[in-house]
C-alpha atoms as a PDB file:
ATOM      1  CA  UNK A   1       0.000   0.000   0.000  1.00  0.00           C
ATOM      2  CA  UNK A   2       1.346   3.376  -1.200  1.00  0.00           C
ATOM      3  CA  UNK A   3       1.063   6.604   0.600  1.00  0.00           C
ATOM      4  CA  UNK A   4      -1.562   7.526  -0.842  1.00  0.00           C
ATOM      5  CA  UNK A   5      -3.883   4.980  -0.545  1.00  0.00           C
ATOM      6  CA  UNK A   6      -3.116   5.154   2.742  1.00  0.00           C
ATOM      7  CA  UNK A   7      -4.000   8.538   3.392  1.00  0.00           C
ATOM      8  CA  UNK A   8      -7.413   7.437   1.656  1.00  0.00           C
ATOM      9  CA  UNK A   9      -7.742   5.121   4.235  1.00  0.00           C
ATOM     10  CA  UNK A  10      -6.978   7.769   6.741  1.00  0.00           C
ATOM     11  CA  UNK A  11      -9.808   9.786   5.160  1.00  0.00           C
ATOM     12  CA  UNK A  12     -12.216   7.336   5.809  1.00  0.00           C
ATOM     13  CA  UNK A  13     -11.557   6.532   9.354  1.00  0.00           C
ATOM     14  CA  UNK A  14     -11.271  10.398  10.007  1.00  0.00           C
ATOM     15  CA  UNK A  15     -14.965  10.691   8.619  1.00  0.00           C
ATOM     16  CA  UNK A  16     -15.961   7.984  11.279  1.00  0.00           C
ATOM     17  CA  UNK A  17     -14.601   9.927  14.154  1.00  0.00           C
ATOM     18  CA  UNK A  18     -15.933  12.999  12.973  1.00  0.00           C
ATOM     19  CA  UNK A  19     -19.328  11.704  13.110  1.00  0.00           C
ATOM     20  CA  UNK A  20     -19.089  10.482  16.564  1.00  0.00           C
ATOM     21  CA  UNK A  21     -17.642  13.287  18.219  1.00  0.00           C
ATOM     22  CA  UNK A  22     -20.508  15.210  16.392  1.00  0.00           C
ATOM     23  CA  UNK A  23     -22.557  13.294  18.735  1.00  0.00           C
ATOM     24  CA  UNK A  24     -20.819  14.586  21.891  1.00  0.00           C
ATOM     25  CA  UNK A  25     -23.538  15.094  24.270  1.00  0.00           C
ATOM     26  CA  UNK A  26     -22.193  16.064  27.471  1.00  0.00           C
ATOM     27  CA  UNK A  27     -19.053  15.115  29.623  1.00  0.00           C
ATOM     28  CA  UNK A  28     -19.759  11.066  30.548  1.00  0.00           C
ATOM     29  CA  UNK A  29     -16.387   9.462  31.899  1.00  0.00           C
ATOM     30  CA  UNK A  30     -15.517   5.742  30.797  1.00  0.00           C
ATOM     31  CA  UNK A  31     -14.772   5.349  34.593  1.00  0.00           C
ATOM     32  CA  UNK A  32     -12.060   2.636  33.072  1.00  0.00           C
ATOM     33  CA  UNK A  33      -8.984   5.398  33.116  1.00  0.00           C
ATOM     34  CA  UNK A  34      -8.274   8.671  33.818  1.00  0.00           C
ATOM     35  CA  UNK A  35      -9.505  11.638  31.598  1.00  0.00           C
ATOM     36  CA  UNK A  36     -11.312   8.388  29.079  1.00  0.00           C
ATOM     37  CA  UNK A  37     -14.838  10.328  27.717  1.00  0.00           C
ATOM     38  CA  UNK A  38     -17.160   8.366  26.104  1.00  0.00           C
ATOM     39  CA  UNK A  39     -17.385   9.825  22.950  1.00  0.00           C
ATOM     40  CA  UNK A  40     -13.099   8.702  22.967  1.00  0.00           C
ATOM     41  CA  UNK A  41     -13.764   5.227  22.967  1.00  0.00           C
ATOM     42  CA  UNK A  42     -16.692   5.512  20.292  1.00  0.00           C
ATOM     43  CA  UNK A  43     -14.682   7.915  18.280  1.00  0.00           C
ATOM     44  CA  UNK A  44     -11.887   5.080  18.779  1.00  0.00           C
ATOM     45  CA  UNK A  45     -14.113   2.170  17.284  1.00  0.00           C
ATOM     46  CA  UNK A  46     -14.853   4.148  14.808  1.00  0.00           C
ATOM     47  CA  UNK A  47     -11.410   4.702  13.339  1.00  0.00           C
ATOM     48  CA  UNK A  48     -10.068   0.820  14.267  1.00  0.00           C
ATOM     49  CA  UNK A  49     -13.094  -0.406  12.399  1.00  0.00           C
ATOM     50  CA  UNK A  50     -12.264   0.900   9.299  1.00  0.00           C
ATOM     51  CA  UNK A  51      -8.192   0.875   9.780  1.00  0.00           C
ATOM     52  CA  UNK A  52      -8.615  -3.026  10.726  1.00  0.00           C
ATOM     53  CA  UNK A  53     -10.664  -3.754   7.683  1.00  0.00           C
ATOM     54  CA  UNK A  54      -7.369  -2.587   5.802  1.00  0.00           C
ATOM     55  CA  UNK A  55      -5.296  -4.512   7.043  1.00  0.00           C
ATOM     56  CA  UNK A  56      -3.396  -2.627   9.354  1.00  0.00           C
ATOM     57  CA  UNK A  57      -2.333  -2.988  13.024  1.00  0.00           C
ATOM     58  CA  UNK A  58      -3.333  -0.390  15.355  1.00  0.00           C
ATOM     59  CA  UNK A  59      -1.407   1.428  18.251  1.00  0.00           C
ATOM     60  CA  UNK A  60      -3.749   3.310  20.408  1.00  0.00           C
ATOM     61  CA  UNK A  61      -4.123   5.640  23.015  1.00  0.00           C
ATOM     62  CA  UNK A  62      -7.811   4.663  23.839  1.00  0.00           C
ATOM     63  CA  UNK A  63      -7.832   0.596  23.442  1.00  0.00           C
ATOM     64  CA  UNK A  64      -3.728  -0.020  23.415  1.00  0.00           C
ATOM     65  CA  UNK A  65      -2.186  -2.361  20.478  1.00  0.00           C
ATOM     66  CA  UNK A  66      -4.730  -4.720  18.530  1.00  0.00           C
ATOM     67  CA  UNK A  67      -2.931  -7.112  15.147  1.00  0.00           C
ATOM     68  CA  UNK A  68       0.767  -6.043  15.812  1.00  0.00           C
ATOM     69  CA  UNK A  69       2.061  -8.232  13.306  1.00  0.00           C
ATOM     70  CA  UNK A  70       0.797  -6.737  10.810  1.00  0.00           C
ATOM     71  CA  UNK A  71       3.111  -5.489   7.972  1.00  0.00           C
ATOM     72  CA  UNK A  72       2.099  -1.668   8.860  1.00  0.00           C
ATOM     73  CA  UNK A  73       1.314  -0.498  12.405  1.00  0.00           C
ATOM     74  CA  UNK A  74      -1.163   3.019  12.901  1.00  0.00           C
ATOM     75  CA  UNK A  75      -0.292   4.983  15.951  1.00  0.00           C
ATOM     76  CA  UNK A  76      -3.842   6.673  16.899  1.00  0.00           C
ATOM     77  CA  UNK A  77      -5.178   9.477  18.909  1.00  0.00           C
ATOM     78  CA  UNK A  78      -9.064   9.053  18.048  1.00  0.00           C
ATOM     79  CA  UNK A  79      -9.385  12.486  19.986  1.00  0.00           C
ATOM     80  CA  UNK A  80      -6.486  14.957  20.599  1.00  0.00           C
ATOM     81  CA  UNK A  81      -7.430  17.754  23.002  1.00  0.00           C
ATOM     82  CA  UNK A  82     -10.773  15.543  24.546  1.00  0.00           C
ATOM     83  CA  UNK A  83     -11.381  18.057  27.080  1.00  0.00           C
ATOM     84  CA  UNK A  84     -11.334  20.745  24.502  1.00  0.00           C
ATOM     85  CA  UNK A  85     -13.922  18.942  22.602  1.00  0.00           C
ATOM     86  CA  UNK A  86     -16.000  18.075  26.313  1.00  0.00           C
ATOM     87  CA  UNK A  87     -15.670  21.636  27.129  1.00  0.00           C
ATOM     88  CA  UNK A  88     -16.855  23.112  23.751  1.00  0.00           C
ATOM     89  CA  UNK A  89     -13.560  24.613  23.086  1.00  0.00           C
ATOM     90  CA  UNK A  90     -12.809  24.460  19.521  1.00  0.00           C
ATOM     91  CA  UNK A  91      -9.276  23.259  18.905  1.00  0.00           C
ATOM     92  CA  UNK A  92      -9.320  19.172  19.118  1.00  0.00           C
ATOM     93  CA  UNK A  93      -8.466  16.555  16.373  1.00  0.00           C
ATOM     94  CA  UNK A  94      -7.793  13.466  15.241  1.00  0.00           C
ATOM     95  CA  UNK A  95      -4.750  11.954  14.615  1.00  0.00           C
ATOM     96  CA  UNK A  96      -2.783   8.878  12.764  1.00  0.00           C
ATOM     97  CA  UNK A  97       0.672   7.840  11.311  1.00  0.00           C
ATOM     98  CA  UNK A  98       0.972   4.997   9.714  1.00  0.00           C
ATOM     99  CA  UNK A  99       4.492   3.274  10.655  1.00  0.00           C
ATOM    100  CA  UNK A 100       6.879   0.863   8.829  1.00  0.00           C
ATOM    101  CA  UNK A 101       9.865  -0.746   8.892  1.00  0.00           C
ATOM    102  CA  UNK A 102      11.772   2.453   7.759  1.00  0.00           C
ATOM    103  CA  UNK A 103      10.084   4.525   9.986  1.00  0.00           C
ATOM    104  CA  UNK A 104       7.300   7.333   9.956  1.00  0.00           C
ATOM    105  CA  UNK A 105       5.424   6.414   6.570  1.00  0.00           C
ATOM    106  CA  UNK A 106       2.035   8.182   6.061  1.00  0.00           C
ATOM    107  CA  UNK A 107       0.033  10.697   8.744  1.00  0.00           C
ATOM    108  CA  UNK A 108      -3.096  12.584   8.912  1.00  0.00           C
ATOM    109  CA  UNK A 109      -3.733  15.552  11.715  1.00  0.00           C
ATOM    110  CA  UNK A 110      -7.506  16.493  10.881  1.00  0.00           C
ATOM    111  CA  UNK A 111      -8.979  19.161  13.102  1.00  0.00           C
ATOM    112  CA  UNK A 112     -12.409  18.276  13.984  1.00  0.00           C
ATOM    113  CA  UNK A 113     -13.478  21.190  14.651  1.00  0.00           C
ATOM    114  CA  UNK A 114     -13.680  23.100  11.175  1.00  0.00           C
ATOM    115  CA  UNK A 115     -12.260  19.901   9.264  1.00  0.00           C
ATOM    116  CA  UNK A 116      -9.160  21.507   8.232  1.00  0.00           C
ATOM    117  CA  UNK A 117      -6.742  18.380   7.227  1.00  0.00           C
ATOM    118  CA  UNK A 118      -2.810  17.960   7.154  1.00  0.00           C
ATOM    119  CA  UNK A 119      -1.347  14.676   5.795  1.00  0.00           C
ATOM    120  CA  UNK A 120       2.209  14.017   4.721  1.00  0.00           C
ATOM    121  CA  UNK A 121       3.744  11.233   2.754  1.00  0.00           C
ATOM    122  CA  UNK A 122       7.696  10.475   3.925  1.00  0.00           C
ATOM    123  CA  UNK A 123      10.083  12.053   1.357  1.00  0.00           C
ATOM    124  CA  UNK A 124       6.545  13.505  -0.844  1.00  0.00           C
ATOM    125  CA  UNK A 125       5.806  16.232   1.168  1.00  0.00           C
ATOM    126  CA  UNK A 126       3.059  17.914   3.507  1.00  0.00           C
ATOM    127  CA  UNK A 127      -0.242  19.733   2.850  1.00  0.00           C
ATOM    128  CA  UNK A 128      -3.030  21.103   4.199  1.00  0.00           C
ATOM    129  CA  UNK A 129      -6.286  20.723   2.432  1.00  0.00           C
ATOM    130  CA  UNK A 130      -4.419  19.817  -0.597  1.00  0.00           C
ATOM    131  CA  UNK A 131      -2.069  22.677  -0.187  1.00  0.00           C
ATOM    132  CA  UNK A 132       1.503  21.812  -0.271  1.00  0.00           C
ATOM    133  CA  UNK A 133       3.472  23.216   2.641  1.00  0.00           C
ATOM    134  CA  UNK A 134       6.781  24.656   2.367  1.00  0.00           C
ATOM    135  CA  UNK A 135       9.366  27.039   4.418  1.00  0.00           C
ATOM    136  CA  UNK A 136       8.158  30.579   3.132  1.00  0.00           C
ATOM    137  CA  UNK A 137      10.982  32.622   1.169  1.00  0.00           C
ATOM    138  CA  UNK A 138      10.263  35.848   2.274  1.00  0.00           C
ATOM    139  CA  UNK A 139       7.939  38.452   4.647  1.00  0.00           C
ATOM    140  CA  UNK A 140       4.970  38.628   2.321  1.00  0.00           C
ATOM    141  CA  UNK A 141       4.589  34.789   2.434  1.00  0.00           C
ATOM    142  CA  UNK A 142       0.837  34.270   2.006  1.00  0.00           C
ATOM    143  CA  UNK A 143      -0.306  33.120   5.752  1.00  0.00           C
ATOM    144  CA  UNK A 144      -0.621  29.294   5.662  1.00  0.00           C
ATOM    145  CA  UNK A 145       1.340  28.183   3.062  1.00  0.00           C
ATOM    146  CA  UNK A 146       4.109  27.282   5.270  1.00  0.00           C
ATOM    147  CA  UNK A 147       6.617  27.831   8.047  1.00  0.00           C
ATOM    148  CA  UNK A 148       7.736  31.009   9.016  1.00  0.00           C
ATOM    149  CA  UNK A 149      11.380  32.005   8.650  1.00  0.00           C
ATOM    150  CA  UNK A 150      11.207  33.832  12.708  1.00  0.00           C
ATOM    151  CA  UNK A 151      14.861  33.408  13.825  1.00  0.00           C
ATOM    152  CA  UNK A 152      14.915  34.738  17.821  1.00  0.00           C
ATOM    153  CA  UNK A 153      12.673  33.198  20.573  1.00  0.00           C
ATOM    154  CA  UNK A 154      12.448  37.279  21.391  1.00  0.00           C
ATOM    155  CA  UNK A 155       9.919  38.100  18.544  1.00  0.00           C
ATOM    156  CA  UNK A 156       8.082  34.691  18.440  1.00  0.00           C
ATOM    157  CA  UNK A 157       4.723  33.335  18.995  1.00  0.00           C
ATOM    158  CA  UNK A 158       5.131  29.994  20.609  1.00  0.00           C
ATOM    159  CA  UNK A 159       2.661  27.171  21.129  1.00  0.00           C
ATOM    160  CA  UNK A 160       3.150  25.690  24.762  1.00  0.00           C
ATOM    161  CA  UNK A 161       1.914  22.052  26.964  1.00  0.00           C
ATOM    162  CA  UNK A 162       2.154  23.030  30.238  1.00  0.00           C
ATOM    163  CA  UNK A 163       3.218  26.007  32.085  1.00  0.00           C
ATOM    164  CA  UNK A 164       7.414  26.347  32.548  1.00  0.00           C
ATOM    165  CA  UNK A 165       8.645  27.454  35.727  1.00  0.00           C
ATOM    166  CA  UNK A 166       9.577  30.396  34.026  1.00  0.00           C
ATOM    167  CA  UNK A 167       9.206  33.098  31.145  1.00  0.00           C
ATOM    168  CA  UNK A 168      11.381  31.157  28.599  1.00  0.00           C
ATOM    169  CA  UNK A 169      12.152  34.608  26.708  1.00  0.00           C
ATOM    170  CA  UNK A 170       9.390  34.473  23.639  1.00  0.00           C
ATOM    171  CA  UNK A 171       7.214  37.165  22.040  1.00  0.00           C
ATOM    172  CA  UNK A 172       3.815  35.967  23.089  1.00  0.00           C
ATOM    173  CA  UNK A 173       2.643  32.235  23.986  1.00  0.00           C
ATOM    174  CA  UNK A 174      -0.069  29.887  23.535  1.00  0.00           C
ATOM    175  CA  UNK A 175      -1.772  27.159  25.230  1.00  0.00           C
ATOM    176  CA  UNK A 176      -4.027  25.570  23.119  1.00  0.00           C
ATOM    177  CA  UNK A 177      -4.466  22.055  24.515  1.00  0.00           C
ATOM    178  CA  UNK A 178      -3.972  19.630  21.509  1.00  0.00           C
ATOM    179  CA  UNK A 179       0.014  19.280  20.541  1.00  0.00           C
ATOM    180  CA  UNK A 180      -0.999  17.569  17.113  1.00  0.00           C
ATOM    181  CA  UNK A 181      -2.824  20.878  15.906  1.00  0.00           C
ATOM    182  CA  UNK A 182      -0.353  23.060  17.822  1.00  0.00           C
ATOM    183  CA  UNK A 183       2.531  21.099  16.095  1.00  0.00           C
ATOM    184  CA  UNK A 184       0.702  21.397  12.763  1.00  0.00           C
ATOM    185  CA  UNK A 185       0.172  25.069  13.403  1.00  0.00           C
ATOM    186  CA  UNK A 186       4.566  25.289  13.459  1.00  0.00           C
ATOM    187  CA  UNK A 187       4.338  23.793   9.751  1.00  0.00           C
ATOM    188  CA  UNK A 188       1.925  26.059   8.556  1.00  0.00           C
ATOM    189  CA  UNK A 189       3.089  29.132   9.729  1.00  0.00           C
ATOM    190  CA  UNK A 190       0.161  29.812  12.343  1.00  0.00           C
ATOM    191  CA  UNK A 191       2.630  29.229  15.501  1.00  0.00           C
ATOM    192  CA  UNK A 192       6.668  30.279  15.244  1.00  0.00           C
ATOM    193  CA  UNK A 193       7.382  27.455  17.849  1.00  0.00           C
ATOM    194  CA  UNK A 194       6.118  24.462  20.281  1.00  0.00           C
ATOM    195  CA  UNK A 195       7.807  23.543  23.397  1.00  0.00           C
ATOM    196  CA  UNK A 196       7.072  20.920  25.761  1.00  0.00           C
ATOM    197  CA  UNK A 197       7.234  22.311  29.072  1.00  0.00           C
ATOM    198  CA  UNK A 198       4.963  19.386  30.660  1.00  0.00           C
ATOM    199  CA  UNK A 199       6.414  17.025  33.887  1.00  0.00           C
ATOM    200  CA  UNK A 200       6.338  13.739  32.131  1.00  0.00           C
ATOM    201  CA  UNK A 201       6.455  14.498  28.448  1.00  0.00           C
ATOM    202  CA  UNK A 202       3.720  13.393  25.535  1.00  0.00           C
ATOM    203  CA  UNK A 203       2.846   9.775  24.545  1.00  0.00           C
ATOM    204  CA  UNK A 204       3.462   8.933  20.848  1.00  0.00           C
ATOM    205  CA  UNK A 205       0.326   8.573  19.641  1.00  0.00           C
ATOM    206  CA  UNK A 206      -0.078  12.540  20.556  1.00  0.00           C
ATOM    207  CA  UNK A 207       2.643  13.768  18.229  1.00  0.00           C
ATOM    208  CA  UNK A 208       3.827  11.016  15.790  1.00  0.00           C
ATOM    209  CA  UNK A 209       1.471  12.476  13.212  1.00  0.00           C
ATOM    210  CA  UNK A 210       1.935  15.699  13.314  1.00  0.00           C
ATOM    211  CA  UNK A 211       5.847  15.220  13.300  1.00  0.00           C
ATOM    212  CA  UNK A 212       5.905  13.859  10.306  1.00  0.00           C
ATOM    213  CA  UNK A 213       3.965  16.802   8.600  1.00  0.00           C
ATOM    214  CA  UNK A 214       6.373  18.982  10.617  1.00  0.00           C
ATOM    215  CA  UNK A 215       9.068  17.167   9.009  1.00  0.00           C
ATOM    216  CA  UNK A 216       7.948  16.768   5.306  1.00  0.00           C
ATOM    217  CA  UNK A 217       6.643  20.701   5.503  1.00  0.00           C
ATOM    218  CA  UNK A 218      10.604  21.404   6.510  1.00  0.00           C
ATOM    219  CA  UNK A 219      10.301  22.527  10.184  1.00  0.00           C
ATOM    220  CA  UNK A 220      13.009  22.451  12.618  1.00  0.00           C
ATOM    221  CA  UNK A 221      12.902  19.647  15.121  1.00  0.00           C
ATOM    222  CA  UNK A 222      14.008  17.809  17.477  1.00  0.00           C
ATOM    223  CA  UNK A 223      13.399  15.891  21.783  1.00  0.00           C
ATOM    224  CA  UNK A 224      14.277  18.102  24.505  1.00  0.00           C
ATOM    225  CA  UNK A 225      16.674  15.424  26.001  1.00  0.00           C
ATOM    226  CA  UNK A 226      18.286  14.469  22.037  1.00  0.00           C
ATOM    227  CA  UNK A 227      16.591  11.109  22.495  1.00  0.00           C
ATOM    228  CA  UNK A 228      14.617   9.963  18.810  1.00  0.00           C
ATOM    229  CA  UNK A 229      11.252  10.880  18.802  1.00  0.00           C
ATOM    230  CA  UNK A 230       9.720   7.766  17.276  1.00  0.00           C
ATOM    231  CA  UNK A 231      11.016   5.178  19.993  1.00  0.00           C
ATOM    232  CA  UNK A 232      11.517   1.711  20.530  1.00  0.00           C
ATOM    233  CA  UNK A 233       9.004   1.151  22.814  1.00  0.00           C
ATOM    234  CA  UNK A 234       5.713   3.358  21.604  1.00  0.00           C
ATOM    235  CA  UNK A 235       4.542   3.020  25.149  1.00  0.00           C
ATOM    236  CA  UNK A 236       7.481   5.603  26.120  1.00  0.00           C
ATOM    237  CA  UNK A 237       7.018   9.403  26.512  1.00  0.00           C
ATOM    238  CA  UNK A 238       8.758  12.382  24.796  1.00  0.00           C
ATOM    239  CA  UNK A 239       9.312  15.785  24.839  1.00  0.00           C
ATOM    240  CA  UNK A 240       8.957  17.438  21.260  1.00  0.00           C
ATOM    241  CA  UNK A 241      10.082  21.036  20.216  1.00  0.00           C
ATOM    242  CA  UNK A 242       9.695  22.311  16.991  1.00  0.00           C
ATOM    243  CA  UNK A 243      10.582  25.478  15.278  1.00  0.00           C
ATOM    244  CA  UNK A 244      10.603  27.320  12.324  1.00  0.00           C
ATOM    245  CA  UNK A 245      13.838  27.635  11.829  1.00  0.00           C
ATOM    246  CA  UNK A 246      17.322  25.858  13.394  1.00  0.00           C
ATOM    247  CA  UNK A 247      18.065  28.746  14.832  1.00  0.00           C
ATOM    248  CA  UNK A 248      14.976  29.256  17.155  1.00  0.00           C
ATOM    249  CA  UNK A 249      15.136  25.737  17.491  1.00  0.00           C
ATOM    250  CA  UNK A 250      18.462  26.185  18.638  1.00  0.00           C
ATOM    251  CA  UNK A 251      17.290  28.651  21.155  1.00  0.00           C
ATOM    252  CA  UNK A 252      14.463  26.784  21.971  1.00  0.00           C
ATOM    253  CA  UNK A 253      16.409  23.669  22.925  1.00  0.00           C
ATOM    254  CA  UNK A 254      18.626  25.618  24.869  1.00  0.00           C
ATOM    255  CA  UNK A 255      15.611  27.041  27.067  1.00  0.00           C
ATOM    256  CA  UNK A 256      13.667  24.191  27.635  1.00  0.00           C
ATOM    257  CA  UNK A 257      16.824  21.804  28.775  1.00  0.00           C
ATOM    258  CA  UNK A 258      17.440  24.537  31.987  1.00  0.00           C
ATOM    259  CA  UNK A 259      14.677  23.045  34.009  1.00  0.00           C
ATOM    260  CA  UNK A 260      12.790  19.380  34.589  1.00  0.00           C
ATOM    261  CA  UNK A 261      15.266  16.522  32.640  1.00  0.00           C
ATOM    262  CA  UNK A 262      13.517  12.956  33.106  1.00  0.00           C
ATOM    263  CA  UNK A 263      17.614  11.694  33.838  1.00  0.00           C
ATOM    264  CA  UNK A 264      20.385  14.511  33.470  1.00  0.00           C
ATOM    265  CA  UNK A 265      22.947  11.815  34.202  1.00  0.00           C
ATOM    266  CA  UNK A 266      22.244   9.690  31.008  1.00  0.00           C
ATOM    267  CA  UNK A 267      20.442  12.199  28.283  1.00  0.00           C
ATOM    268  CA  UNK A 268      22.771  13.815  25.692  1.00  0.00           C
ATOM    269  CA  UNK A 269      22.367  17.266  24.830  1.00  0.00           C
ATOM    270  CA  UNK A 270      21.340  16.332  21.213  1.00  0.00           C
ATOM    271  CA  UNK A 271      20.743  18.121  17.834  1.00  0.00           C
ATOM    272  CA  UNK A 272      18.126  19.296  15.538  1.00  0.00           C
ATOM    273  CA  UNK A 273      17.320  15.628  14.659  1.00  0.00           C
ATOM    274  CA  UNK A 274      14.541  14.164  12.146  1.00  0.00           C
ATOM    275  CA  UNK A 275      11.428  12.434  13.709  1.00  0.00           C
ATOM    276  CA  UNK A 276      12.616   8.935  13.326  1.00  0.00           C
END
């Protein structure tokens, strides 16, 4: 299966949790974990339905790992930002990527809110809504069309998880409360920067897809700690920055590593590396 069939796949599992979250109703718990609506684990049979009946395995945050050996493995987040969507705060989505041997293959980031839709294809490129995203050459880029070319943490907008014990030096910030939209926001141009300031990092199947648009759209990124973001073990956390640029990444990095290291004794400083 190509990219793009995938991605058609995608699609149609995307519609499915659209349509239940359009259902939402109120704020029922599962009462079976933490934070767990009900409208997650509907919205969640609703996209392993249809990514089952293709043939792939399934990775996700709501119901854990289902047909592992199959030849491609989905990372999902039925509903990034569910207390957004509980709360009636419009900025939650869906999100997949599609794994292989090779690494990060295929992704979609759809926003459920006003159905806006990023997808990337490794080494094809990203888009959203069909638009191809690109690093903007100069200050009269059209807004959207792709990453901004901001330089200095000092005259940024950055997109934030979690409070940081401290100002961190930026423009202006944002807390938005779903990282695949905010990271998506980096590769269009909407945000200058995401940091990860939370205690105990993101799970994968909260950023994975969005990374890869980051990635194919030509963003700057990298972990906090220099540790890959795609991991071994999917059931281990991360802590992703992005940036427009390598130099705010640079300067981003170099900000978020002065406070809250999950092991300073065995994390290397690390680069600007590539999502897998």
């Amino acid at each position: 299966m190509n990219g793009d069939e995938i991605l058609a796949v995608f699609d149609r599992a995307a519609a499915g949790v659209a349509e239940a979250v359009a259902r939402i109703d109120g704020w029922e718990m599962t009462g079976e974990r933490d934070g767990q609506y009900s409208f997650d684990v509907a919205a969640d049979k609703a996209a392993r339905e249809v990514l089952a009946d293709a043939g792939f395995g399934v990775f996700s945050e709501e119901s854990g790992s289902h047909d592992l050996d199959r030849e491609l493995l989905v990372v999902l987040d039925p509903v990034d930002g569910s207390s957004n969507a509980a709360r009636g705060l419009p900025w939650f989505s869906t999100s997949m990527c599609a794994i292989d041997s090779e690494g990060l293959l295929a992704a979609l980031v759809l926003n459920l809110v006003n159905g806006k839709a990023y997808r990337a294809v490794r080494g094809k490129g990203a888009t959203v809504d069909r638009r191809p995203l690109a690093p903007a050459s100069g200050e009269d880029r059209p807004r959207g069309s792709g990453p901004t070319r901001q330089q200095s943490l000092g005259a940024a907008t950055v997109g934030l998880t979690y409070l940081p014990p401290r100002h961190l030096g930026w423009a202006q910030y944002r807390v938005l409360g779903s990282i695949a939209l905010d990271l998506c926001a980096v590769a269009e141009g909407v945000l200058d920067a995401y940091i990860d300031c939370t205690p105990e990092g993101h799970a994968t199947w909260d950023y994975l897809g969005a990374a890869l648009v980051c990635a194919e759209a030509g963003v700057a990124m990298a972990e906090a700690w220099g540790r890959p973001l795609l991991p071994d073990d999917l059931l281990e956390t991360r802590y992703p920055v992005v940036a427009a640029t390598p130099p705010l990444l640079t300067e981003a990095l170099a900000q978020r590593r002065t406070f809250g290291a999950p092991d300073p004794e065995g994390i290397g400083a690390g680069e600007a590396a590539e999502p897998v």
